[in-house]
N, C-alpha and C. Protein backbone atom coordinates (compact mmCIF):
# COMPACT_ATOMS: atom_id res chain seq x y z
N UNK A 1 156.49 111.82 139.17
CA UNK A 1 155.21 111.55 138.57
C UNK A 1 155.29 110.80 137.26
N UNK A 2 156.22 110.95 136.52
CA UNK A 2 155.85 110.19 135.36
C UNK A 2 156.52 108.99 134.99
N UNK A 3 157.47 108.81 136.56
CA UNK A 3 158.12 107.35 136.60
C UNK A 3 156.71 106.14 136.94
N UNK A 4 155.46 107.30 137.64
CA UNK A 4 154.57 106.65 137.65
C UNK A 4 153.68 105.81 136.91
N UNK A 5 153.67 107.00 135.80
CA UNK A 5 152.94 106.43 134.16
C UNK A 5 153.51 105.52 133.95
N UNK A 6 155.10 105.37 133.94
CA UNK A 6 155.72 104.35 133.04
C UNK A 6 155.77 102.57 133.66
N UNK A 7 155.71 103.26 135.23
CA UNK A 7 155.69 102.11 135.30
C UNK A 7 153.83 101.12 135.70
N UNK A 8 152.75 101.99 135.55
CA UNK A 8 151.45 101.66 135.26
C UNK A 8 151.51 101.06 133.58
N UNK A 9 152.39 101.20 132.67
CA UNK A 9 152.65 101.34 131.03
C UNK A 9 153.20 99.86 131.38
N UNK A 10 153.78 99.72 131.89
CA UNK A 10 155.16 98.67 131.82
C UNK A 10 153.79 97.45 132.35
N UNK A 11 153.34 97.60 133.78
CA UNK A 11 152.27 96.82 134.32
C UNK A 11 151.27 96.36 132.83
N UNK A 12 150.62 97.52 132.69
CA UNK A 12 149.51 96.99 131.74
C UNK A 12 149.85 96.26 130.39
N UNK A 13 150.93 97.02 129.72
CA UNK A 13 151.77 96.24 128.45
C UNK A 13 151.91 94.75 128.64
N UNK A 14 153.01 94.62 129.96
CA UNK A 14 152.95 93.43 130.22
C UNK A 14 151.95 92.25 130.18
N UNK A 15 150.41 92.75 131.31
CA UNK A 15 149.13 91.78 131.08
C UNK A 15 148.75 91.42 129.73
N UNK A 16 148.55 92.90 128.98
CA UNK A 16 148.52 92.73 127.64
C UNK A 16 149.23 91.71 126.53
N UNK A 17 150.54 91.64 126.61
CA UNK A 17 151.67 90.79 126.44
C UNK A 17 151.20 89.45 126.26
N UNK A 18 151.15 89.00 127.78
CA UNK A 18 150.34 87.79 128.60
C UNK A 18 149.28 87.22 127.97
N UNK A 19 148.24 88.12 127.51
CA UNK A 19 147.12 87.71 127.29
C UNK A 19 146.70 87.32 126.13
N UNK A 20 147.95 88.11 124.66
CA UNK A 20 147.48 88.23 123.45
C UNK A 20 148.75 88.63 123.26
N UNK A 21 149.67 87.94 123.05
CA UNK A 21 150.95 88.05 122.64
C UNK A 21 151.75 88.79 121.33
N UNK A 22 150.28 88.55 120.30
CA UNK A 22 150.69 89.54 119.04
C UNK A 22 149.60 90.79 119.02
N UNK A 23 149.17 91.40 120.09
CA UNK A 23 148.52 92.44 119.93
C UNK A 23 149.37 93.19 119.71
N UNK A 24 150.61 93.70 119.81
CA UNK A 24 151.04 95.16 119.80
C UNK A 24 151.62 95.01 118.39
N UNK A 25 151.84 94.37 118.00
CA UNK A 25 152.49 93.93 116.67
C UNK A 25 151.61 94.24 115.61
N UNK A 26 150.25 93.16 115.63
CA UNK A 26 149.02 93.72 114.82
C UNK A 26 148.56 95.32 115.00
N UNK A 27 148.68 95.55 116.04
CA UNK A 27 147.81 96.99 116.40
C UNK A 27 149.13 97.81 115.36
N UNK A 28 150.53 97.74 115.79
CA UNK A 28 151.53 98.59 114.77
C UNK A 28 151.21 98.43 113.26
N UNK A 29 150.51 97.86 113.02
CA UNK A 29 151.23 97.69 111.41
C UNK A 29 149.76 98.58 110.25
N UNK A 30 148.79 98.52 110.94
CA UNK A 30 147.83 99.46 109.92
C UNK A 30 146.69 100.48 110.81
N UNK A 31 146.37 101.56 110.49
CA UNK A 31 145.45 101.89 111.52
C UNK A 31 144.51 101.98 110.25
N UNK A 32 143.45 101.93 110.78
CA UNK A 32 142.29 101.32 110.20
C UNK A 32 141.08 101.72 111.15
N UNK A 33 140.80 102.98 112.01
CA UNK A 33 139.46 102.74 112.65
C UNK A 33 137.85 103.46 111.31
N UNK A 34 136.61 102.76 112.13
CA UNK A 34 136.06 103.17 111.83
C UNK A 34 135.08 104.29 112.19
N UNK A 35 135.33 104.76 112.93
CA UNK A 35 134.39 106.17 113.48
C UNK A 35 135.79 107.19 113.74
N UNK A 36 135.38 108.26 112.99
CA UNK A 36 136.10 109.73 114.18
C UNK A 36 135.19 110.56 115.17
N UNK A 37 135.75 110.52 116.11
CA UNK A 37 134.93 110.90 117.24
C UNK A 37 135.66 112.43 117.79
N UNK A 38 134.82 113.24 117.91
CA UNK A 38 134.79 114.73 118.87
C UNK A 38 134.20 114.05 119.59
N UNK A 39 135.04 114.40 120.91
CA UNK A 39 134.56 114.58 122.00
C UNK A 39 135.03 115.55 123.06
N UNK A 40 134.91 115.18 123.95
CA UNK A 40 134.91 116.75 125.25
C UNK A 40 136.60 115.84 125.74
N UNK A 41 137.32 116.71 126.28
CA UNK A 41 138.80 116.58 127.14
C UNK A 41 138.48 116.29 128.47
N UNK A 42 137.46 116.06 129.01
CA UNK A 42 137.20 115.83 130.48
C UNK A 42 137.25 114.33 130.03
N UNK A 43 138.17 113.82 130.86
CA UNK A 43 139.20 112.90 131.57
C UNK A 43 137.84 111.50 131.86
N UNK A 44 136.87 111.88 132.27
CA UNK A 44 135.85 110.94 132.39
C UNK A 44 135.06 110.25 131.41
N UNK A 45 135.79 110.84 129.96
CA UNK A 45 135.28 110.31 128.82
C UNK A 45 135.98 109.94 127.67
N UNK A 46 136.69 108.99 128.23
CA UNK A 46 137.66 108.41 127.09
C UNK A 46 136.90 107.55 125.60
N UNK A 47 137.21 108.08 124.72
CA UNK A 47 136.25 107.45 123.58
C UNK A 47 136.24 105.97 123.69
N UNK A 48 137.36 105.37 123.56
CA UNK A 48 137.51 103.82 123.18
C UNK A 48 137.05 103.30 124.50
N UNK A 49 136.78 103.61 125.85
CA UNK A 49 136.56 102.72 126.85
C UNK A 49 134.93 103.07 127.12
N UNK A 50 134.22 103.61 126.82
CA UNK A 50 132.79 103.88 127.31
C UNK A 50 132.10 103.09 125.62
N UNK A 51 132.99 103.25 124.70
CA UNK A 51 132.51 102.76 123.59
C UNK A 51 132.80 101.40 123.23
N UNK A 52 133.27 100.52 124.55
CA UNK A 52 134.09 99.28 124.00
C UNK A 52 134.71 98.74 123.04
N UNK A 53 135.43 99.92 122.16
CA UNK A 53 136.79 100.15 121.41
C UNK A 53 137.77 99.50 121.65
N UNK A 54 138.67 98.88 120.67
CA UNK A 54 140.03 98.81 121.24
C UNK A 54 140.88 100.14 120.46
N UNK A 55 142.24 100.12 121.00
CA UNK A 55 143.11 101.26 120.81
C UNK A 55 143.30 100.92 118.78
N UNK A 56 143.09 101.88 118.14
CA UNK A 56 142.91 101.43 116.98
C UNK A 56 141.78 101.39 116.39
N UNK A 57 140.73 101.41 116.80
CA UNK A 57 139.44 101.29 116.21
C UNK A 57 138.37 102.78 116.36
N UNK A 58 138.72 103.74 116.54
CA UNK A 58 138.27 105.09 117.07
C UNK A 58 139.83 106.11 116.81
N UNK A 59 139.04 107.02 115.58
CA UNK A 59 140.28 108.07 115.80
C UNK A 59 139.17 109.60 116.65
N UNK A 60 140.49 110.18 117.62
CA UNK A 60 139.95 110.76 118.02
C UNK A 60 140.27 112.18 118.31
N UNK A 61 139.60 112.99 118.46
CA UNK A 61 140.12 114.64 118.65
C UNK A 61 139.16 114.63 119.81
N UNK A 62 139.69 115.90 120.69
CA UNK A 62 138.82 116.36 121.89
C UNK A 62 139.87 117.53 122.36
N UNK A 63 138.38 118.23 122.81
CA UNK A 63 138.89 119.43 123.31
C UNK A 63 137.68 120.30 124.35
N UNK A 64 137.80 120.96 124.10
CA UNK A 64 136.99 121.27 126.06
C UNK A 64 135.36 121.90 125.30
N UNK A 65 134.25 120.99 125.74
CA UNK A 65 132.98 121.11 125.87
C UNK A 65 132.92 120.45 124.59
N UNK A 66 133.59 119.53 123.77
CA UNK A 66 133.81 119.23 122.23
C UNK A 66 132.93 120.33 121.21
N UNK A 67 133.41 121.40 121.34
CA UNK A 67 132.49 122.63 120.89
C UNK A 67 133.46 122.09 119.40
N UNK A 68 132.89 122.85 118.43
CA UNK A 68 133.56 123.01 116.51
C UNK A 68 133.18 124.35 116.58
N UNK A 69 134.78 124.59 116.22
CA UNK A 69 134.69 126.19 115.72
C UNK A 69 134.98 126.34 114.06
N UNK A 70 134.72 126.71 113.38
CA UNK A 70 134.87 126.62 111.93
C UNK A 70 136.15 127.42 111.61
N UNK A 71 137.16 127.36 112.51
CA UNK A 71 138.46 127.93 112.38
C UNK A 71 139.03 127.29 113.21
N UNK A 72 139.22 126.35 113.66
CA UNK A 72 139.63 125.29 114.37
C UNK A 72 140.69 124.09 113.71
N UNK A 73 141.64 125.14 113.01
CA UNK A 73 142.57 124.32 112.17
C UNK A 73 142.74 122.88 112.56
N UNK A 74 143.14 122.80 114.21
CA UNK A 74 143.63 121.73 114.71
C UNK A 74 142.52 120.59 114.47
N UNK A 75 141.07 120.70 114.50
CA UNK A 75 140.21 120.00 114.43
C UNK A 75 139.64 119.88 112.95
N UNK A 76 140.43 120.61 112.16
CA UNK A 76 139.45 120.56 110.51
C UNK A 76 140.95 119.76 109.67
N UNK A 77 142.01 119.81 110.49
CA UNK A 77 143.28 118.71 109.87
C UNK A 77 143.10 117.14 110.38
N UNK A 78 142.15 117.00 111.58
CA UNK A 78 141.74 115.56 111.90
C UNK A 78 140.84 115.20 111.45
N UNK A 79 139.44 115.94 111.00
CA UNK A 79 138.84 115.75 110.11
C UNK A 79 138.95 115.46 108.20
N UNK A 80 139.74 116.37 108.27
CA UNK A 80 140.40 116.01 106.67
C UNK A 80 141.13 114.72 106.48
N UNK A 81 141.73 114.57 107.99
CA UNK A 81 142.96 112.95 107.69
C UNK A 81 141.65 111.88 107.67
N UNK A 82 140.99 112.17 108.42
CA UNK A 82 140.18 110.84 108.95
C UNK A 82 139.29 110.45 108.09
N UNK A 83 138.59 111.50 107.17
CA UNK A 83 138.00 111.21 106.19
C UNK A 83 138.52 110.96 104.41
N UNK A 84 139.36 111.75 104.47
CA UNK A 84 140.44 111.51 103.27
C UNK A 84 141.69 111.02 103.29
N UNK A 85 142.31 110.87 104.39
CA UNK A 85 143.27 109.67 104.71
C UNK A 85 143.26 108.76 105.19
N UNK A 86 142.12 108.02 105.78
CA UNK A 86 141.63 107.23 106.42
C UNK A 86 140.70 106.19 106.26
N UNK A 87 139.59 107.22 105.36
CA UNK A 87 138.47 106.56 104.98
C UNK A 87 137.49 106.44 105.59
N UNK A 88 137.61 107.35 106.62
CA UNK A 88 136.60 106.93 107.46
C UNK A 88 134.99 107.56 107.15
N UNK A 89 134.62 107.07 107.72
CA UNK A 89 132.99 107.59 106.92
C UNK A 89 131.80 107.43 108.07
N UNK A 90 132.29 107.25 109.01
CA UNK A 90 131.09 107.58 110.38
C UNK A 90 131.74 108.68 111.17
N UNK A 91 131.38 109.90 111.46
CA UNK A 91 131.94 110.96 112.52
C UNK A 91 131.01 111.16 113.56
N UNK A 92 131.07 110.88 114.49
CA UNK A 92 130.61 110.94 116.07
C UNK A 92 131.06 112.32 116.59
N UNK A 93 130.12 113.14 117.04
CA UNK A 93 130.02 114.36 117.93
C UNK A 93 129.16 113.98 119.22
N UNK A 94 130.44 113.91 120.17
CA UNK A 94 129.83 113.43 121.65
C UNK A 94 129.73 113.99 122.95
N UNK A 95 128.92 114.80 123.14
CA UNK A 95 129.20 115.75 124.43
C UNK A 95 128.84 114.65 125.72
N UNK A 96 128.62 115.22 126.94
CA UNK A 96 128.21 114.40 127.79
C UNK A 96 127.54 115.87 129.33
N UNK A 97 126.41 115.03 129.94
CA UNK A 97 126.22 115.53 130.86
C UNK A 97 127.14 115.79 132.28
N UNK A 98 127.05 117.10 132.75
CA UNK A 98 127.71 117.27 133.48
C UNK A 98 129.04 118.05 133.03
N UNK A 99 129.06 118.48 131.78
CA UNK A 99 130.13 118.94 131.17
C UNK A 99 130.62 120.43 131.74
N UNK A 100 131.78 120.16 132.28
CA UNK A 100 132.47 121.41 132.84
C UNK A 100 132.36 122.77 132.21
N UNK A 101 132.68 122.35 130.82
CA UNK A 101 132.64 123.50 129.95
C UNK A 101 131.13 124.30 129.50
N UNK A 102 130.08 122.98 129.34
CA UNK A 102 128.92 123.78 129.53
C UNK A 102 128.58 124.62 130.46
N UNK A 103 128.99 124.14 131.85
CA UNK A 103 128.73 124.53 133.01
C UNK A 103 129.05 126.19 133.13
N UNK A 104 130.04 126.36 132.88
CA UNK A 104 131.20 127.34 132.81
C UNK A 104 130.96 128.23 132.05
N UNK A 105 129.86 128.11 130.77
CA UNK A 105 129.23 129.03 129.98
C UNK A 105 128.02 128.98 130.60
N UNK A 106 127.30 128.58 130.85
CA UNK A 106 125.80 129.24 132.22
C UNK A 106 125.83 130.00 133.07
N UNK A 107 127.41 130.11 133.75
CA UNK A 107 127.37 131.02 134.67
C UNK A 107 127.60 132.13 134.28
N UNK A 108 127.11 133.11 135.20
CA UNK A 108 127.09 134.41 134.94
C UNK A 108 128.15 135.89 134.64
N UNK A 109 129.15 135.27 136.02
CA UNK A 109 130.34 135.96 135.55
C UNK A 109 131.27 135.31 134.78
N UNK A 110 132.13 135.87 134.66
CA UNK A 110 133.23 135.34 133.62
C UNK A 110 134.98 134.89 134.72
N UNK A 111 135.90 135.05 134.28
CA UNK A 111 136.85 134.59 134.61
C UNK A 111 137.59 133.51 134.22
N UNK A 112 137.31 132.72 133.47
CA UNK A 112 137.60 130.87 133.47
C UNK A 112 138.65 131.20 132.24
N UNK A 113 139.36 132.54 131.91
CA UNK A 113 140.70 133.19 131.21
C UNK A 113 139.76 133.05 129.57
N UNK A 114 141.37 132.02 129.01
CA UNK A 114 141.19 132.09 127.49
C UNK A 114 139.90 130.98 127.12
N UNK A 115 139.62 130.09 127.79
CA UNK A 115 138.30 129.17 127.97
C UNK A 115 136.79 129.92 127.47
N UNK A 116 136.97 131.35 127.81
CA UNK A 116 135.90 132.42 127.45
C UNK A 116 135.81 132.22 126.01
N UNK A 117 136.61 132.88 125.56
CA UNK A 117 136.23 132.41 123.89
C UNK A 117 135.87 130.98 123.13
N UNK A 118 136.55 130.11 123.69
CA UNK A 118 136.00 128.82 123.31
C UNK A 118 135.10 128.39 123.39
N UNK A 119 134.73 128.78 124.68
CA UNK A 119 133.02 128.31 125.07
C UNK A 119 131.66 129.52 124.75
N UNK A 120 132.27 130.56 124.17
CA UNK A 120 131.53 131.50 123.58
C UNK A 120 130.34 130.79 123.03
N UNK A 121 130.44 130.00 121.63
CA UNK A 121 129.30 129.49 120.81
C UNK A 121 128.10 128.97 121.73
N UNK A 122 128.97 128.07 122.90
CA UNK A 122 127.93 127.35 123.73
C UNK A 122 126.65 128.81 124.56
N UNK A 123 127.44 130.12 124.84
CA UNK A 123 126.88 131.17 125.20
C UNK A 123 125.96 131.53 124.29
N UNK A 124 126.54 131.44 123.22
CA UNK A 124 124.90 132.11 122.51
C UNK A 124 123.78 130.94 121.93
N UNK A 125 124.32 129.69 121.83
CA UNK A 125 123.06 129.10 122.31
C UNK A 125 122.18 129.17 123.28
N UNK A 126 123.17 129.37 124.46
CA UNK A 126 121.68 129.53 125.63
C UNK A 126 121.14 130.93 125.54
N UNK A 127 121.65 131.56 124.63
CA UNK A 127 120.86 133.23 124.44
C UNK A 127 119.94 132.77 123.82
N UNK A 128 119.95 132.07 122.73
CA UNK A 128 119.42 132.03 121.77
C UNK A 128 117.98 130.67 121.89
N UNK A 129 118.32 130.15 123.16
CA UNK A 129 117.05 129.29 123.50
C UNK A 129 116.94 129.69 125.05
N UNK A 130 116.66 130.56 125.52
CA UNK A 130 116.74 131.16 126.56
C UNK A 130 115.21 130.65 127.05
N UNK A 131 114.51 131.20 125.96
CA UNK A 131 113.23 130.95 126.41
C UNK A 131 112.94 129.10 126.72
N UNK A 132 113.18 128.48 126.05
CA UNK A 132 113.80 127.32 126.33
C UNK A 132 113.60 126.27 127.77
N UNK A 133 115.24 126.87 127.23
CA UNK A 133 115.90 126.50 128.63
C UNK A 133 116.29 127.06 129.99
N UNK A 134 115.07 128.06 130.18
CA UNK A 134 114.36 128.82 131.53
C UNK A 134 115.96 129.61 132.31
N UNK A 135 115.37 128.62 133.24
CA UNK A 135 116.78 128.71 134.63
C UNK A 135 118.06 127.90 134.12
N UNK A 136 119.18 128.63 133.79
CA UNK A 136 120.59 127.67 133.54
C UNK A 136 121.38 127.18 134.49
N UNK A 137 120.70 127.46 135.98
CA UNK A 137 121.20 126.92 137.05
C UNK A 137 120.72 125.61 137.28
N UNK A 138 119.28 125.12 136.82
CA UNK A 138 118.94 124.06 136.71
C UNK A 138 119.54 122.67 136.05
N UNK A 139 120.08 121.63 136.08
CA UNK A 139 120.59 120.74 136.17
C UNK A 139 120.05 119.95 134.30
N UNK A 140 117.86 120.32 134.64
CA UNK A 140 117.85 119.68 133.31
C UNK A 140 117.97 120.82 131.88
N UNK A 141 118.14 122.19 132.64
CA UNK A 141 118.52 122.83 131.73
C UNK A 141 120.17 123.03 130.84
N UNK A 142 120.96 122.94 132.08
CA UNK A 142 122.35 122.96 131.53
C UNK A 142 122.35 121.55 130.72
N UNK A 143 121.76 120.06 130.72
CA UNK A 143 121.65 118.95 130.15
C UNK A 143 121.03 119.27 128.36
N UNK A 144 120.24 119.78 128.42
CA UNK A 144 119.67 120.39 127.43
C UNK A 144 120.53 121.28 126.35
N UNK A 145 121.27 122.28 127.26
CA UNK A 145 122.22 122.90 126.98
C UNK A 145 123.42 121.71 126.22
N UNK A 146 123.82 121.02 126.71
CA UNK A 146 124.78 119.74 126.10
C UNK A 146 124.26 119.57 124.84
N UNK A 147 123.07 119.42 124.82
CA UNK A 147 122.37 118.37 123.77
C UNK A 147 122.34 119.16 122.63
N UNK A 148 121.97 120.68 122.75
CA UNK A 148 122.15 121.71 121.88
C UNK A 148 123.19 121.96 121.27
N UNK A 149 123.98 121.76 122.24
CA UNK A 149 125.77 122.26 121.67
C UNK A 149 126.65 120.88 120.53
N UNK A 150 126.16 119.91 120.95
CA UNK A 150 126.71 118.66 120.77
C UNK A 150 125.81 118.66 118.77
N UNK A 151 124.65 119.20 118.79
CA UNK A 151 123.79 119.19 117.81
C UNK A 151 124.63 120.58 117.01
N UNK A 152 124.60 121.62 117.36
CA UNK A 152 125.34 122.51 116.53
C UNK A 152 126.68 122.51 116.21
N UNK A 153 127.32 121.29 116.61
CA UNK A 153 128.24 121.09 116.66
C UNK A 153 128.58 119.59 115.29
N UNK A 154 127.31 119.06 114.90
CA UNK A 154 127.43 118.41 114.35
C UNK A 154 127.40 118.75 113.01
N UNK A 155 125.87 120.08 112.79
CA UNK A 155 126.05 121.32 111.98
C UNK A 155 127.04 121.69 111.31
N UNK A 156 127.89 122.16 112.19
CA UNK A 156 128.99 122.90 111.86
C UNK A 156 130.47 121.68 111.06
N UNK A 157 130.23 120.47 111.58
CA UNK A 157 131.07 119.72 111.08
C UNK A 157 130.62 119.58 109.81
N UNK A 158 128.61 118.85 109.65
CA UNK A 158 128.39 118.92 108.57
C UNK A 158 128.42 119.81 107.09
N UNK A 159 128.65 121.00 107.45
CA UNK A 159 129.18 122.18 106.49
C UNK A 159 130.35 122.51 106.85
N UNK A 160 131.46 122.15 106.73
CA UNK A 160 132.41 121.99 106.81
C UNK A 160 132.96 121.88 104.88
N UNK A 161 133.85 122.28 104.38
CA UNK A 161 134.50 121.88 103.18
C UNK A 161 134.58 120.41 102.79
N UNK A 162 135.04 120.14 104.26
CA UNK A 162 135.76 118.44 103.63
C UNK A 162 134.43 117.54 103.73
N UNK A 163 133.40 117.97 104.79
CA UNK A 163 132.06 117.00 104.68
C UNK A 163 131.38 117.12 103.31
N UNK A 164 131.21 118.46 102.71
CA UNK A 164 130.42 119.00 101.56
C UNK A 164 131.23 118.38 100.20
N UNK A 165 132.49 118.25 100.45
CA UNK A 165 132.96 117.72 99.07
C UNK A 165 132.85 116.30 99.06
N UNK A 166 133.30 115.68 100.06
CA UNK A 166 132.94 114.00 100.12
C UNK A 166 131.49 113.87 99.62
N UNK A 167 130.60 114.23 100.39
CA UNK A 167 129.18 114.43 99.86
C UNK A 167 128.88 114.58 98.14
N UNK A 168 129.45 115.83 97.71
CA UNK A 168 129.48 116.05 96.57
C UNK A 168 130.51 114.73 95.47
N UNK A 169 131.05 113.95 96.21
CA UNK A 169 131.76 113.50 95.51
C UNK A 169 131.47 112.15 95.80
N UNK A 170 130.34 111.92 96.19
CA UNK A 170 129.61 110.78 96.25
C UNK A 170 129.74 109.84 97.24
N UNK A 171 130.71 110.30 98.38
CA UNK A 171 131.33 109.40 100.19
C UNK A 171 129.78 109.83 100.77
N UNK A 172 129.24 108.41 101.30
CA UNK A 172 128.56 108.24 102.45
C UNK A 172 129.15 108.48 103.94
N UNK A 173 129.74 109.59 104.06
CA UNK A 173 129.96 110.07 104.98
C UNK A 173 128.61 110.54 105.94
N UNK A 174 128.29 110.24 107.05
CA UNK A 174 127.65 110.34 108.15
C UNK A 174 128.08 110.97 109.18
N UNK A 175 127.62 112.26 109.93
CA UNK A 175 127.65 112.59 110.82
C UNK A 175 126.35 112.53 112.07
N UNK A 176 126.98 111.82 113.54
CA UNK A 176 125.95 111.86 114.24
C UNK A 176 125.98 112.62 115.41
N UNK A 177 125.09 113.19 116.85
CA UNK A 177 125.33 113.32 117.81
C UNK A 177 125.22 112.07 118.52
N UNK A 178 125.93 112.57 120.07
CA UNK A 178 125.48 111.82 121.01
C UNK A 178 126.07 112.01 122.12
N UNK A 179 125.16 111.59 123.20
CA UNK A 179 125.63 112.47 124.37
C UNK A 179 125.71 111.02 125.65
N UNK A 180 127.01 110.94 126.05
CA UNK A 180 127.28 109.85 127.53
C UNK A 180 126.68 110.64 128.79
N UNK A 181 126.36 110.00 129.24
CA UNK A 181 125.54 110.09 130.98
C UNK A 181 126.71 109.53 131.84
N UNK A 182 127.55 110.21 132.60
CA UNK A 182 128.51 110.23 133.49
C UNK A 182 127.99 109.36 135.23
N UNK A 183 126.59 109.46 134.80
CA UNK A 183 125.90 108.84 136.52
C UNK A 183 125.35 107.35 135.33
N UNK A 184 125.27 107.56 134.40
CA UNK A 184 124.84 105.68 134.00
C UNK A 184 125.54 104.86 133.11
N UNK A 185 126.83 105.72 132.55
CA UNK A 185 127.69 105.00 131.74
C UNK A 185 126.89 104.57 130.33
N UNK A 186 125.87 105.59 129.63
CA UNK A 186 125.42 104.41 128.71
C UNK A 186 125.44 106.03 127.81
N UNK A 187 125.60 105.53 126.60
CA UNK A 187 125.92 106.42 125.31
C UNK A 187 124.28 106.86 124.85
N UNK A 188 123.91 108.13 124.29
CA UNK A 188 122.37 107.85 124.36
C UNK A 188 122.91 108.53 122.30
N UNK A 189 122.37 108.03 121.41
CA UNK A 189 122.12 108.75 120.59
C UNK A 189 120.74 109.99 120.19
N UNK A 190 121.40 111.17 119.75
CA UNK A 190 120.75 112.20 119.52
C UNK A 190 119.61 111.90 118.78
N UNK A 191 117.71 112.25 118.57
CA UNK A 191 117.46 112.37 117.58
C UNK A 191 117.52 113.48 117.45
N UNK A 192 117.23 113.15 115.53
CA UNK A 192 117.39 114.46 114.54
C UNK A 192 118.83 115.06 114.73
N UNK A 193 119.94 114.83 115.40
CA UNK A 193 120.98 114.81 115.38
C UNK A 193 122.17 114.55 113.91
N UNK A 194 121.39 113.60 113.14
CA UNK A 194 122.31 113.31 112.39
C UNK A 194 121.98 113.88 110.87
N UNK A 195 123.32 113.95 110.12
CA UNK A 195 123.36 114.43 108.74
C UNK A 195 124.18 113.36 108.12
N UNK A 196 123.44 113.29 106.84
CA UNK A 196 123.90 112.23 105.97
C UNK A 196 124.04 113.33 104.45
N UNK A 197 124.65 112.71 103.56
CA UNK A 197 124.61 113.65 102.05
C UNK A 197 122.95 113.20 101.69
């Protein structure tokens, strides 16, 4: 299997090569993107290709339902680089419909192991808009459900230490939602989604 990767690596490098001879050269020598993006680990949502990115222009973290836990070392050290080592100053929180992990917190029993706790927060949102979002078997309810999570999720970045001190320290740092549609390929931004200082 992974003589496979290398040699799909070797294929594409090559076109690449072909096409733009000092891309890999330029791309090595500074990284420089401008957005950090959360997003979800489902495989159908690669940041830089739904966002017409190149490799370099999007730093990115993801992890399953792109939930923020405010103890989420791994995700509050990519946030700290990206904004204070980086410079970056647009942060994108991007869930998408159809999300496994939402899904997986609607249902009723449990099982899906250590995934339970992660997707906890997304659980007590739908407690907590129950009235809401009716039936969670429903399709535009679990969608809804996304949109919620993706929004408290932006919350939670926005009070964050490293957002509140940039803020305080005068960085136009921006945080937004936004949620991809998996049946239309098109990025929708959240309203009222976003926090600015």
């Amino acid at each position: 299997m992974p003589e496979e990767l290398i040699r799909r690596n070797r294929e594409w490098a090559g076109k690449v090569h072909d096409d733009a001879p000092e891309y890999f050269e330029e791309l090595s020598k500074l990284q420089q993107p401008d957005y950090f993006w959360i997003g979800c680990a489902d495989a159908r949502v690669p940041a830089n290709v739904i966002t017409g990115l190149q490799p370099g222009e999007v730093f990115v973290h993801r992890n399953v339902a792109n939930v923020v836990h405010s103890s989420d070392l791994n995700l509050l050290s990519a946030l700290d680089f990206a904004i204070n080592g980086l410079g970056i100053r647009k942060v994108i929180v991007c869930g998408h419909y159809g999300c496994g992990g939402v899904n997986a917190a609607c249902e009723h029993g449990h099982g899906h192991g250590l995934v339970e706790h992660w997707i906890e927060p997304i659980r007590a949102l739908a407690r907590a808009h129950q009235k809401d979002l009716g039936d969670l078997s429903s399709e535009a309810a679990r969608d809804k459900l996304v949109e919620l999570n993706v929004r408290a999720s932006v919350n939670r970045i926005a009070d964050t230490p490293i957002v509140q001190e940039a803020w305080e320290n005068g960085e136009s740092v921006a945080v937004h939602g936004m949620v991809y549609s998996l049946r239309e390929g098109y990025l929708y931004l959240l309203e009222n989604s976003s926090r600015t200082a």
